[in-house]
N, C-alpha and C. Protein backbone atom coordinates (compact mmCIF):
# COMPACT_ATOMS: atom_id res chain seq x y z
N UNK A 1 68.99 127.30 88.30
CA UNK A 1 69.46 127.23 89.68
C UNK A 1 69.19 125.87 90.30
N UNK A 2 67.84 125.63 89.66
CA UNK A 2 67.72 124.09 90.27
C UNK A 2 68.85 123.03 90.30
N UNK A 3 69.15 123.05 88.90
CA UNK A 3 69.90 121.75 88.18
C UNK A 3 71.30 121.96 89.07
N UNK A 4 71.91 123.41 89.51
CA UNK A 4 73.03 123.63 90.50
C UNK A 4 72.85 123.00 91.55
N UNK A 5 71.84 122.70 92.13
CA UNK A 5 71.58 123.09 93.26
C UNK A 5 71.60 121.25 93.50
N UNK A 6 70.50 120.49 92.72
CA UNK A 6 71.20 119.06 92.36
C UNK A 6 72.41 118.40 92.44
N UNK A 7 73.32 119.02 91.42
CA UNK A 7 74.85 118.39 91.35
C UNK A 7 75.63 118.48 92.40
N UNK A 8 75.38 119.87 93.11
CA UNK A 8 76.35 120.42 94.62
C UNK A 8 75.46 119.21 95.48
N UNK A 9 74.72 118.52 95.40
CA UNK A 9 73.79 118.08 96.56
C UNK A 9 74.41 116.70 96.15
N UNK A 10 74.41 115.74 94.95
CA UNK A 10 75.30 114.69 94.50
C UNK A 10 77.08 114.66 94.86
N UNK A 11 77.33 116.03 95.11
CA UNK A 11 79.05 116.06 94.77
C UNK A 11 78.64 115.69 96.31
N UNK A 12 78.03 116.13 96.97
CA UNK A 12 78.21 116.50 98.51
C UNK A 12 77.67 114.98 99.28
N UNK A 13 77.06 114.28 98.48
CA UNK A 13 76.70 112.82 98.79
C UNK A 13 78.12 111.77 98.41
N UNK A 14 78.41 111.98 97.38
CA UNK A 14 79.91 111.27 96.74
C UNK A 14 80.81 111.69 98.09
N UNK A 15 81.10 112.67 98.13
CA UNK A 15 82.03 113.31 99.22
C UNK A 15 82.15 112.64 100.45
N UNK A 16 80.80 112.23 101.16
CA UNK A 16 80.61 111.99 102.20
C UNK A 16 80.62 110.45 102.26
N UNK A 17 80.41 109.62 101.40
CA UNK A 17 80.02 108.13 100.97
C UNK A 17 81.50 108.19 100.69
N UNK A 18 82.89 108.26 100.22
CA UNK A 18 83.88 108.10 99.87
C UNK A 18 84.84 108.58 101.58
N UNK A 19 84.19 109.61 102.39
CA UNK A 19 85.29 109.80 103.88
C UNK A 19 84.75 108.82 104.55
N UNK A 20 83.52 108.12 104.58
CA UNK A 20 83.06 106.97 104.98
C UNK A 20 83.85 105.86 104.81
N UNK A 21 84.18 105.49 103.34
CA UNK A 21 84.89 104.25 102.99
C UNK A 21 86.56 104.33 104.02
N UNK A 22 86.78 105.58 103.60
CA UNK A 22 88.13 105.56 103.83
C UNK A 22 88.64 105.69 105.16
N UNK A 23 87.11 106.24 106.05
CA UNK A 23 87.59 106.16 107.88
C UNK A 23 86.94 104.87 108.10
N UNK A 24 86.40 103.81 107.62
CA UNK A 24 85.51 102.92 108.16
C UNK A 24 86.17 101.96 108.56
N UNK A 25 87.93 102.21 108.89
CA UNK A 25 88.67 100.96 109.35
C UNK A 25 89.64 101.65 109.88
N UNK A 26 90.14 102.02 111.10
CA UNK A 26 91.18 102.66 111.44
C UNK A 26 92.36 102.26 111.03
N UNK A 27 92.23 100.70 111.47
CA UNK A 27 94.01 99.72 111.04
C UNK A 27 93.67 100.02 109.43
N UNK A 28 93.11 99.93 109.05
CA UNK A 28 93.22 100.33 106.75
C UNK A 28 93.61 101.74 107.11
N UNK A 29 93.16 102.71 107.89
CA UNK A 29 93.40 104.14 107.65
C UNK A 29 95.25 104.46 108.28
N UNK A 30 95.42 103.54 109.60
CA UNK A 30 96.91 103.23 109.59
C UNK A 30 97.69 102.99 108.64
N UNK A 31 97.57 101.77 107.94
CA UNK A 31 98.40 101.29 106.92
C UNK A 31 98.78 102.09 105.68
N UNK A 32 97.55 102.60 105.32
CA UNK A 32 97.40 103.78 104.22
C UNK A 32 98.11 104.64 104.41
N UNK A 33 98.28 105.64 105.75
CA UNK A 33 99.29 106.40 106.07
C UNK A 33 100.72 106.21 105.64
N UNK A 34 100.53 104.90 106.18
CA UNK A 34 102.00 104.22 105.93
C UNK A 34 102.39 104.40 104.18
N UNK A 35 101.48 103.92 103.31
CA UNK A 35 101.49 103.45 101.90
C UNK A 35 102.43 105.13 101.72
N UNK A 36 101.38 105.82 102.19
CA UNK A 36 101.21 107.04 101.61
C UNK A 36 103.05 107.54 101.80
N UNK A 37 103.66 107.29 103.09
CA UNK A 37 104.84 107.74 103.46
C UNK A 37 105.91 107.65 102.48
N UNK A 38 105.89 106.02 101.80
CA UNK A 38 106.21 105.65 101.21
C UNK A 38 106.68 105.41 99.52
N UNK A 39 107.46 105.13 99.29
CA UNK A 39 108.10 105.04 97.75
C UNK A 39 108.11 103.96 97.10
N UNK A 40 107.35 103.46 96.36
CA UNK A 40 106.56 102.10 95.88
C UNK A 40 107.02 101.72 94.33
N UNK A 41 108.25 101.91 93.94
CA UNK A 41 108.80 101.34 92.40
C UNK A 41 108.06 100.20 91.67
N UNK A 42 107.92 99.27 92.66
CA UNK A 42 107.88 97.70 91.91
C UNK A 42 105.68 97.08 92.59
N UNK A 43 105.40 98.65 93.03
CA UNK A 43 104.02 98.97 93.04
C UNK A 43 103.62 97.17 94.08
N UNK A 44 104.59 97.27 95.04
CA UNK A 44 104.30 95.95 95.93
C UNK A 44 102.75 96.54 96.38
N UNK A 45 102.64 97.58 96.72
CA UNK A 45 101.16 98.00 97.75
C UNK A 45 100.58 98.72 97.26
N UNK A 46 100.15 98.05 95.63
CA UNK A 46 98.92 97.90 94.92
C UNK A 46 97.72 97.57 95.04
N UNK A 47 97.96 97.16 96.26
CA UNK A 47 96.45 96.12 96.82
C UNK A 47 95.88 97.15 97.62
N UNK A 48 96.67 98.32 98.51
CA UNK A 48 95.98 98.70 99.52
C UNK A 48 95.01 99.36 98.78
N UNK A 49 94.34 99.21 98.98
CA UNK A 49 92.83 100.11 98.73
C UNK A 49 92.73 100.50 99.62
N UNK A 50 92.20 101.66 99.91
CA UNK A 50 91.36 102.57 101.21
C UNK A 50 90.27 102.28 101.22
N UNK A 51 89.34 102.10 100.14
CA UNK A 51 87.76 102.07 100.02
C UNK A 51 86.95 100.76 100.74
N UNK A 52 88.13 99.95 101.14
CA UNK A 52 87.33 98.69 101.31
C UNK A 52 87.49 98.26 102.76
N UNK A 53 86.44 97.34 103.17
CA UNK A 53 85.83 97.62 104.45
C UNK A 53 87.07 97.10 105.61
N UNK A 54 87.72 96.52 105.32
CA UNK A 54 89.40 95.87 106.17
C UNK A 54 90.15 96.06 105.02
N UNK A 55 91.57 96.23 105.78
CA UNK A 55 92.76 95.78 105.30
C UNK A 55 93.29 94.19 105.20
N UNK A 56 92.26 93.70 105.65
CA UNK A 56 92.72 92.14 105.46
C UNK A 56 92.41 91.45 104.21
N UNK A 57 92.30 91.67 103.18
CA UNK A 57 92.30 91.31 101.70
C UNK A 57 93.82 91.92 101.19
N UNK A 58 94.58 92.58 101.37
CA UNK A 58 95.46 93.73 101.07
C UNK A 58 96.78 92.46 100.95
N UNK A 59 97.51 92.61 99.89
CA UNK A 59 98.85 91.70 99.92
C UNK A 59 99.71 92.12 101.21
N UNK A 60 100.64 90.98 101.39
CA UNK A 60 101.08 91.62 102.98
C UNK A 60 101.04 92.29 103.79
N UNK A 61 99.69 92.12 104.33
CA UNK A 61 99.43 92.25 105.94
C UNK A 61 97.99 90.53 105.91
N UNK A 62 98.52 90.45 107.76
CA UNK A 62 97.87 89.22 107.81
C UNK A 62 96.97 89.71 109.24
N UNK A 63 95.37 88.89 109.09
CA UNK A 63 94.53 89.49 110.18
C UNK A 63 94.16 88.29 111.09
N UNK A 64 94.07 88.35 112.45
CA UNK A 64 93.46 87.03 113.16
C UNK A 64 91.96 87.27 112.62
N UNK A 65 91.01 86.31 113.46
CA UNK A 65 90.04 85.70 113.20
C UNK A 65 89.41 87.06 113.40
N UNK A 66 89.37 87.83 114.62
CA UNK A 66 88.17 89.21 114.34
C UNK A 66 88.89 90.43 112.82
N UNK A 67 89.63 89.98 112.48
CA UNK A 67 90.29 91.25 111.04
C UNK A 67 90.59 91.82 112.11
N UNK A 68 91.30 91.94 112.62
CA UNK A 68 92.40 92.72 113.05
C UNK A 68 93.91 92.68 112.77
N UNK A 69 94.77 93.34 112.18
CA UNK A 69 95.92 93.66 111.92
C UNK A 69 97.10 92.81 112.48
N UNK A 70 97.64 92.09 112.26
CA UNK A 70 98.61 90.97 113.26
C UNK A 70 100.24 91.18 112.79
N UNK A 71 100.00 90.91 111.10
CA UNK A 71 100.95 91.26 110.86
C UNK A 71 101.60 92.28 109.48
N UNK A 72 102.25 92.39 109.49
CA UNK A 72 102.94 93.41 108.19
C UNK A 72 104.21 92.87 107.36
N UNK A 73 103.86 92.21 106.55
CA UNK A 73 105.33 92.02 105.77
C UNK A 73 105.84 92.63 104.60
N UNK A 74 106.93 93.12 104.78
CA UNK A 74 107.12 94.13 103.53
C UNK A 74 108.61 93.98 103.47
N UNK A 75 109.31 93.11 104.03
CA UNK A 75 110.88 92.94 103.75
C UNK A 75 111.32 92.69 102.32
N UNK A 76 112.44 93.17 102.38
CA UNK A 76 112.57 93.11 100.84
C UNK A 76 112.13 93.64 99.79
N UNK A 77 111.49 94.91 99.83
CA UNK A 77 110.38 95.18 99.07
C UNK A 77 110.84 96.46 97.74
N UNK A 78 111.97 96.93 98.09
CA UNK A 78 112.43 98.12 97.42
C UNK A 78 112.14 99.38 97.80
N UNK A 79 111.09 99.73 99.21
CA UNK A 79 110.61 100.82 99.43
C UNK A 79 111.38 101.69 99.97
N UNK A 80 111.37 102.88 100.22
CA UNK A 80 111.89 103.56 100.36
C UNK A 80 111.17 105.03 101.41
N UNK A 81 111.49 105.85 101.74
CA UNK A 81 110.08 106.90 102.67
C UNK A 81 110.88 106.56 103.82
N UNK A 82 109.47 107.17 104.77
CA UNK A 82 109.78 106.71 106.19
C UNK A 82 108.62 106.02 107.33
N UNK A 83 109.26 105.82 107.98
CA UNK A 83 107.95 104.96 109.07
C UNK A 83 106.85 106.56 110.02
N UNK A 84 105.93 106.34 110.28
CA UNK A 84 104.81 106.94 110.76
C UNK A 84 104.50 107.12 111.98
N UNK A 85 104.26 107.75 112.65
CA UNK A 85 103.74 107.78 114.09
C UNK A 85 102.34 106.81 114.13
N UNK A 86 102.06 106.83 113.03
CA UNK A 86 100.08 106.14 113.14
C UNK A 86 100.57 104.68 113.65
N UNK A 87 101.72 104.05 113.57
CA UNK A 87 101.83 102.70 113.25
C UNK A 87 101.54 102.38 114.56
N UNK A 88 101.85 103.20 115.44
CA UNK A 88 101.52 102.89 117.04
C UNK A 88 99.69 102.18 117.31
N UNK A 89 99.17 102.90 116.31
CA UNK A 89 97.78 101.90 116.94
C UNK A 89 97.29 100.64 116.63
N UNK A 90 98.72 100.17 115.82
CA UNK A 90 97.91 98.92 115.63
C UNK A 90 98.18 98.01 117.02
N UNK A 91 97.37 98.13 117.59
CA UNK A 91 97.05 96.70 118.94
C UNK A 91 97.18 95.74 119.00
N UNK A 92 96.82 95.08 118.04
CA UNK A 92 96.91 93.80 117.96
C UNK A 92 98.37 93.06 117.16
N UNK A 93 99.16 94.22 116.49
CA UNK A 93 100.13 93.79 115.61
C UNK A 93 101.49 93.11 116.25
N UNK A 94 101.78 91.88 115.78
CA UNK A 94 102.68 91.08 116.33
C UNK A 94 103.75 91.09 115.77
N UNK A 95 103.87 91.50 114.32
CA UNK A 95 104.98 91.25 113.57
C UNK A 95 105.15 92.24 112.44
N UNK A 96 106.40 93.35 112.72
CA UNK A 96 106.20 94.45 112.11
C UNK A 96 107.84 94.03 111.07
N UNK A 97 107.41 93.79 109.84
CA UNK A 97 108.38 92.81 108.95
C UNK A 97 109.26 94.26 107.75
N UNK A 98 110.08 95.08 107.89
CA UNK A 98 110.23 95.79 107.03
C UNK A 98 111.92 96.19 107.00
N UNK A 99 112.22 95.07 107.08
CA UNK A 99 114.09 94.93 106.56
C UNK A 99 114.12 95.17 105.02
N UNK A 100 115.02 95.45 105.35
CA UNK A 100 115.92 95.17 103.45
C UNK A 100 115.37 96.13 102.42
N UNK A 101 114.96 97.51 103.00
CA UNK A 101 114.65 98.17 101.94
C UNK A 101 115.13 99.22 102.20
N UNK A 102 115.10 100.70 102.01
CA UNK A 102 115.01 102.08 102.01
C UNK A 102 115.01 103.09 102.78
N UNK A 103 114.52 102.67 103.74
CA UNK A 103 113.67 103.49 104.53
C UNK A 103 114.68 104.62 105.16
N UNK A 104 113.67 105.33 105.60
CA UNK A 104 115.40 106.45 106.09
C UNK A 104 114.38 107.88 107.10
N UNK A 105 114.83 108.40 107.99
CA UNK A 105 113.97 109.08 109.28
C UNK A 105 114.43 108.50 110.40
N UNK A 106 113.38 108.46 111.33
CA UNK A 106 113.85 107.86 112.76
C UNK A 106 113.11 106.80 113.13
N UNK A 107 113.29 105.72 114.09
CA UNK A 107 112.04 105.45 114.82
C UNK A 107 111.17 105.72 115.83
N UNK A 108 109.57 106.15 115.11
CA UNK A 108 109.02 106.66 115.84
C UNK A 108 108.98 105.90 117.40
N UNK A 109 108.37 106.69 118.19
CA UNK A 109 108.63 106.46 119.84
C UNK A 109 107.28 105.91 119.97
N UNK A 110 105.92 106.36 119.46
CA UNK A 110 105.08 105.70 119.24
C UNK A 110 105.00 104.00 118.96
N UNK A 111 105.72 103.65 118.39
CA UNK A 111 105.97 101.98 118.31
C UNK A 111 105.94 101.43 119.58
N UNK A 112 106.29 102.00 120.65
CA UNK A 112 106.51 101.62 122.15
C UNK A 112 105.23 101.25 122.42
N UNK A 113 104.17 101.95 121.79
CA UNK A 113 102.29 101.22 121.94
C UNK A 113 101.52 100.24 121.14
N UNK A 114 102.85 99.51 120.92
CA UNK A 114 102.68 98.38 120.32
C UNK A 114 102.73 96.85 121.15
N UNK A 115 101.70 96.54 121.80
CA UNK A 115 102.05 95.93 123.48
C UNK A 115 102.01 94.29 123.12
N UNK A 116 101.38 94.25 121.91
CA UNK A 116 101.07 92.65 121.36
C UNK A 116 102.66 92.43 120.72
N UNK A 117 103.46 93.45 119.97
CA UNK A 117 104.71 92.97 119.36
C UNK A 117 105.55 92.01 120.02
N UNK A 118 105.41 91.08 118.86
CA UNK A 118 106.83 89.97 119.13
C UNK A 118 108.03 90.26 118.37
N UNK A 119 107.95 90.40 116.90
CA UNK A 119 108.85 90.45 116.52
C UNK A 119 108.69 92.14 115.88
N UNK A 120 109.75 92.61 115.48
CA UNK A 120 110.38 94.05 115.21
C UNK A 120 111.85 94.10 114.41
N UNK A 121 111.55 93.75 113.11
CA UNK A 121 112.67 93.47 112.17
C UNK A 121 113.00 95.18 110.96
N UNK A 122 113.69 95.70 111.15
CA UNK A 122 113.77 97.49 110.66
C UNK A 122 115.41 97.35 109.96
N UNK A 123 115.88 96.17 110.10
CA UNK A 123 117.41 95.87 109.92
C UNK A 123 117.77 96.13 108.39
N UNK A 124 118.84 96.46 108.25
CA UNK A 124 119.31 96.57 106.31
C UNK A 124 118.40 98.09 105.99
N UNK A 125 118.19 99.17 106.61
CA UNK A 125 117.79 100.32 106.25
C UNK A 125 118.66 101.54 106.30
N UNK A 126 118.00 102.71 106.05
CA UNK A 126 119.02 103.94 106.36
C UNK A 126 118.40 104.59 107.43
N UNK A 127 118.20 103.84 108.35
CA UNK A 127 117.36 104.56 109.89
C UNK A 127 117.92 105.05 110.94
N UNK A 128 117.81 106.44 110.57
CA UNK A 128 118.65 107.15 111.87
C UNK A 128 118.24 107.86 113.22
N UNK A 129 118.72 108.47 113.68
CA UNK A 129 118.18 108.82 115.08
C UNK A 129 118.73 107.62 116.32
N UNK A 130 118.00 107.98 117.61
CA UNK A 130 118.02 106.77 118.72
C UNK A 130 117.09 105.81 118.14
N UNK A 131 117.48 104.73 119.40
CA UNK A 131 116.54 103.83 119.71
C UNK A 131 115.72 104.26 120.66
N UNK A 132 114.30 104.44 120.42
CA UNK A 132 112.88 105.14 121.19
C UNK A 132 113.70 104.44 122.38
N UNK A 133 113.66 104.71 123.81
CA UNK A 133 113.23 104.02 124.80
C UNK A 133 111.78 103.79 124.95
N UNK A 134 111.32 104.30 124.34
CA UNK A 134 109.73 103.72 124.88
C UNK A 134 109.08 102.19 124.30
N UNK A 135 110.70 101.68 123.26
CA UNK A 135 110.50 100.29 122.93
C UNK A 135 110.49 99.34 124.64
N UNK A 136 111.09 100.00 125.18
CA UNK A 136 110.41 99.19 126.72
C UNK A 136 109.96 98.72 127.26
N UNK A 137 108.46 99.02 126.74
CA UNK A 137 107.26 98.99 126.72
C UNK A 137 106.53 98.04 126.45
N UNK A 138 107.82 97.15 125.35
CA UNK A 138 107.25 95.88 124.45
C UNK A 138 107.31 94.47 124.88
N UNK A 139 106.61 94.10 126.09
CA UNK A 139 106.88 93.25 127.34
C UNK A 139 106.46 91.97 126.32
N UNK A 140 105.96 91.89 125.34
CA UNK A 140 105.83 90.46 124.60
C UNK A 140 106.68 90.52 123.60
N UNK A 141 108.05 91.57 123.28
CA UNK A 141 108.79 91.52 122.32
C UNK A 141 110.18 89.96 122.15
N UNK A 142 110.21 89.44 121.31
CA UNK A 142 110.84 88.34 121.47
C UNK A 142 112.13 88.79 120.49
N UNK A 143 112.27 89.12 119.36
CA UNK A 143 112.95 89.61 118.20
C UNK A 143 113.33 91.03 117.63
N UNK A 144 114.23 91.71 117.91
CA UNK A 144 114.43 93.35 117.92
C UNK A 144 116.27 93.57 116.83
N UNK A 145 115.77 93.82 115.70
CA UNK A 145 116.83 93.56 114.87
C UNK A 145 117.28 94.73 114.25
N UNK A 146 117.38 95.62 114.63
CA UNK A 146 117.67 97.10 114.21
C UNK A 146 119.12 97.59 113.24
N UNK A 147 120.14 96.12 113.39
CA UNK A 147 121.53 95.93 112.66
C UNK A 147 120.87 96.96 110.99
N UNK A 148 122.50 97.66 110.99
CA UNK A 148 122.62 97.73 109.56
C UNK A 148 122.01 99.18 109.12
N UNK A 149 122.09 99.71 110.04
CA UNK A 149 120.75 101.38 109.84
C UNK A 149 122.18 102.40 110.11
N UNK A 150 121.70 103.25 110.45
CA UNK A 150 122.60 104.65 111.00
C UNK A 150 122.01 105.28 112.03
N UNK A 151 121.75 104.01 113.16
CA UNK A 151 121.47 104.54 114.47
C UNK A 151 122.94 105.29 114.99
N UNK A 152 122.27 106.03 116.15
CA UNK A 152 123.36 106.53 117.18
C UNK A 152 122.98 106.55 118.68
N UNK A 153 123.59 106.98 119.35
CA UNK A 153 123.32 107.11 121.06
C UNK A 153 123.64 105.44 121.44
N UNK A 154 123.15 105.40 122.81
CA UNK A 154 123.29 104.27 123.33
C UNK A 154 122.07 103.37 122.77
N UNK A 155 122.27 102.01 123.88
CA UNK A 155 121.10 101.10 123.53
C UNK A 155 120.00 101.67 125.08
N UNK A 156 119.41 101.93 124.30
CA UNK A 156 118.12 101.75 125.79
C UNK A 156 118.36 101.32 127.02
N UNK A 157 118.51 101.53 128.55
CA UNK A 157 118.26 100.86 129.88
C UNK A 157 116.93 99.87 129.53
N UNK A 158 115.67 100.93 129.44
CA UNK A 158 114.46 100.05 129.36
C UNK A 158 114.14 98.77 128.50
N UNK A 159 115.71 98.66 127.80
CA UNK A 159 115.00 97.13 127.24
C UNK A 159 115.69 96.16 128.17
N UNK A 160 116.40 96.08 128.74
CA UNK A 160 116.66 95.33 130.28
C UNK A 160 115.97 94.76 130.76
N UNK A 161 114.23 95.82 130.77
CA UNK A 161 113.06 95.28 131.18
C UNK A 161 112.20 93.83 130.39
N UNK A 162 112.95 93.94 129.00
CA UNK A 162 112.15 93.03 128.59
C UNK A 162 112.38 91.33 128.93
N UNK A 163 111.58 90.72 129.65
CA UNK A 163 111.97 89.57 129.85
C UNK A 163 111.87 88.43 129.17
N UNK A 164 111.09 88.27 127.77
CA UNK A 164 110.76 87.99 126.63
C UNK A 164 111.92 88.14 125.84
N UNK A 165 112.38 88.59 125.57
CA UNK A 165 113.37 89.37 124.62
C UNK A 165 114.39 87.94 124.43
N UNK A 166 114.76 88.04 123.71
CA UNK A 166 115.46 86.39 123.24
C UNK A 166 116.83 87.14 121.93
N UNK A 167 116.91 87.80 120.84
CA UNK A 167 117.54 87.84 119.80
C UNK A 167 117.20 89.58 119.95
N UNK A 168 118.79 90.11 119.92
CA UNK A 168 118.75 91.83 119.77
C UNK A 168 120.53 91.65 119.09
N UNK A 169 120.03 92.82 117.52
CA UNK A 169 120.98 92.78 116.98
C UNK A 169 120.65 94.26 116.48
N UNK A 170 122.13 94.79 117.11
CA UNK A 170 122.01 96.35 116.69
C UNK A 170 123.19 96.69 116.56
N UNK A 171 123.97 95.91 115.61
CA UNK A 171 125.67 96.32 115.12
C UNK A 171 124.90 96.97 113.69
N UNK A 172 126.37 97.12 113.13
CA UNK A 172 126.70 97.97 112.33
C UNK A 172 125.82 99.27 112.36
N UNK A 173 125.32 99.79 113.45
CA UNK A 173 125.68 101.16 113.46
C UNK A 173 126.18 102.50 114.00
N UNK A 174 126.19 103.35 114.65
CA UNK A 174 127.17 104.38 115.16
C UNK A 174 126.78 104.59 116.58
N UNK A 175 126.68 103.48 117.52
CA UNK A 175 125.58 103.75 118.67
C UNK A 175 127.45 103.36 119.57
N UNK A 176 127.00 104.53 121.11
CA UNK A 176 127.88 104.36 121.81
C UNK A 176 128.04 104.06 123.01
N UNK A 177 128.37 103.67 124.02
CA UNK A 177 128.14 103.67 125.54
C UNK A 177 127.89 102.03 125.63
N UNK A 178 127.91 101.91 126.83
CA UNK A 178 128.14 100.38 127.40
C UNK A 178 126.78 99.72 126.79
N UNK A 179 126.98 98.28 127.25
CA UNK A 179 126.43 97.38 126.70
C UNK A 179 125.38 96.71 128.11
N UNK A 180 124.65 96.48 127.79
CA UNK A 180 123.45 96.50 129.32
C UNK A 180 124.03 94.79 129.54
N UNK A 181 123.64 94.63 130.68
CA UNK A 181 124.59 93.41 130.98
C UNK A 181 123.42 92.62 131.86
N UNK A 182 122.11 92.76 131.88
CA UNK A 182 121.26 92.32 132.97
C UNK A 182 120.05 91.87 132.00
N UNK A 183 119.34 91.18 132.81
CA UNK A 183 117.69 91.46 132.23
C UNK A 183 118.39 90.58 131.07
N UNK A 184 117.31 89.70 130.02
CA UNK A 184 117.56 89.40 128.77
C UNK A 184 119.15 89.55 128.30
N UNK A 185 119.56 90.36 128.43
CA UNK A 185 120.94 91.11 127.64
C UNK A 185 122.44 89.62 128.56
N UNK A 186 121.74 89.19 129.60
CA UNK A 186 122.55 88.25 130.50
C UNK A 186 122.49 87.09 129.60
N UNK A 187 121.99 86.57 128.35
CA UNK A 187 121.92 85.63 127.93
C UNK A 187 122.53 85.67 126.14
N UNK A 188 123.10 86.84 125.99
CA UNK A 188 123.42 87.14 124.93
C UNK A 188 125.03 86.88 125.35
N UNK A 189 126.04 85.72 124.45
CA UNK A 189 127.50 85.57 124.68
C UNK A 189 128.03 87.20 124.54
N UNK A 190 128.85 87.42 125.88
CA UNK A 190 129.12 88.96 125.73
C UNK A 190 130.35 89.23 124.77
N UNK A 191 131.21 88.36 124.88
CA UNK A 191 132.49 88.66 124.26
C UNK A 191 132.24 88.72 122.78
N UNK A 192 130.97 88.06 122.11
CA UNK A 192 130.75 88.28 120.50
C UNK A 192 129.75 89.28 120.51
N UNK A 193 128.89 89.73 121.84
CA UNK A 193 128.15 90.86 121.21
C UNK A 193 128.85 92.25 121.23
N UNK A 194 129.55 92.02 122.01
CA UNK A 194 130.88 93.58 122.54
C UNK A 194 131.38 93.50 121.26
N UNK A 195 132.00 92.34 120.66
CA UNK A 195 133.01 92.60 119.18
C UNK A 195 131.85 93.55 118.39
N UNK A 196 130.61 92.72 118.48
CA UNK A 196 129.48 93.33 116.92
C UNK A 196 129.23 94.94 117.51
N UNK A 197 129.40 94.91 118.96
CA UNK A 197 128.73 96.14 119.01
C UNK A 197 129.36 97.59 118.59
N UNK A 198 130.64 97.30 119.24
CA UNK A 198 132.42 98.47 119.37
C UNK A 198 132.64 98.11 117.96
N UNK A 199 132.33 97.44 116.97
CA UNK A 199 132.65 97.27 115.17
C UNK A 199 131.59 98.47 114.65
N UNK A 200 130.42 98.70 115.56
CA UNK A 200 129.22 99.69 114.85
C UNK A 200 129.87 100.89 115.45
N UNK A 201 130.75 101.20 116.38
CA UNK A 201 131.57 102.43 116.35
C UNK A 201 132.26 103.17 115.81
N UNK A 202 133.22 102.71 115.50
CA UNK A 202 134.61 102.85 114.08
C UNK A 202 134.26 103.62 113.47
């Protein structure tokens, strides 16, 4: 009974020393989520480890000076899955890089608590659903490239709000209703964004 009583007391130390590793970084326990969502052929996010104390050793993702999460690059990558509600906590993340692959679901509305984002590149996917309005939210967003998915509905009022906002490309896909004409959207040539936009109708 002893020698039982040992090993259950070791399994139960391993156990606890291993949920340690793997909660001991929230942004690593984010990303991981992410890994996890995901369909990895060409094994790009080989690196993520869970066990280790940041995600900032990890092949594409990049951390400022305290390791915190800044950016994510994964364009091009072959993946496939879908995006996460967790992705919303990264705080500090500026540049959420994941064109040109697979992906296919919606975008979560959670992304809208992403308050540091500049850029937001999701373009060349199979991403359907709306556009969150709660991208609104993203008052330091400079770059919003959503072209090339199987969105629908309109474009957001609330990105009107963004005054940052510089480059929004959301043709080729099935989205309908007018074209916001104020706010940021006043600096986009209308007569070539109306062609790209009424072409994602058809």
């Amino acid at each position: 009974m002893a020698l039982c009583s040992a090993s259950a007391l070791t399994l139960t130390l391993t156990l606890t020393v291993t949920v340690y590793l793997v909660g001991g970084n929230s942004e690593g326990d984010t990303l991981y989520t992410l890994r996890r969502s995901l369909s990895d052929p060409d094994n790009v996010l080989q690196s993520w480890d869970p066990t280790l104390v940041n995600p900032c050793t990890w092949f594409h993702v990049t951390c400022n000076q305290d390791n915190r999460v800044t950016r994510v690059d994964l364009g091009n990558s072959n993946l496939s899955g879908h995006l996460v509600p967790e992705l919303g906590k990264l705080k500090y993340l500026q540049y959420l890089e994941l064109y040109k692959n697979h992906i296919q679901g919606t975008i979560p509305v959670e992304l809208g608590n992403l308050r540091s984002l500049i850029s937001l590149d999701l373009y060349s996917n199979n991403i359907s659903g709306t556009i969150p309005a709660s991208l609104g939210k993203l008052k330091s967003l400079v770059f919003l490239r959503l072209n090339d998915n199987q969105l629908t509905g309109q474009i957001p009022r609330e990105l009107v709000g963004i005054s940052s906002l510089k480059i929004v490309d959301v043709s080729s896909n099935n989205l309908c209703g007018t074209i916001p004409t104020t706010g940021p959207f006043e600096h986009i040539p209308l007569n070539k964004y109306a062609l790209i936009y009424l072409s994602s109708t058809l």
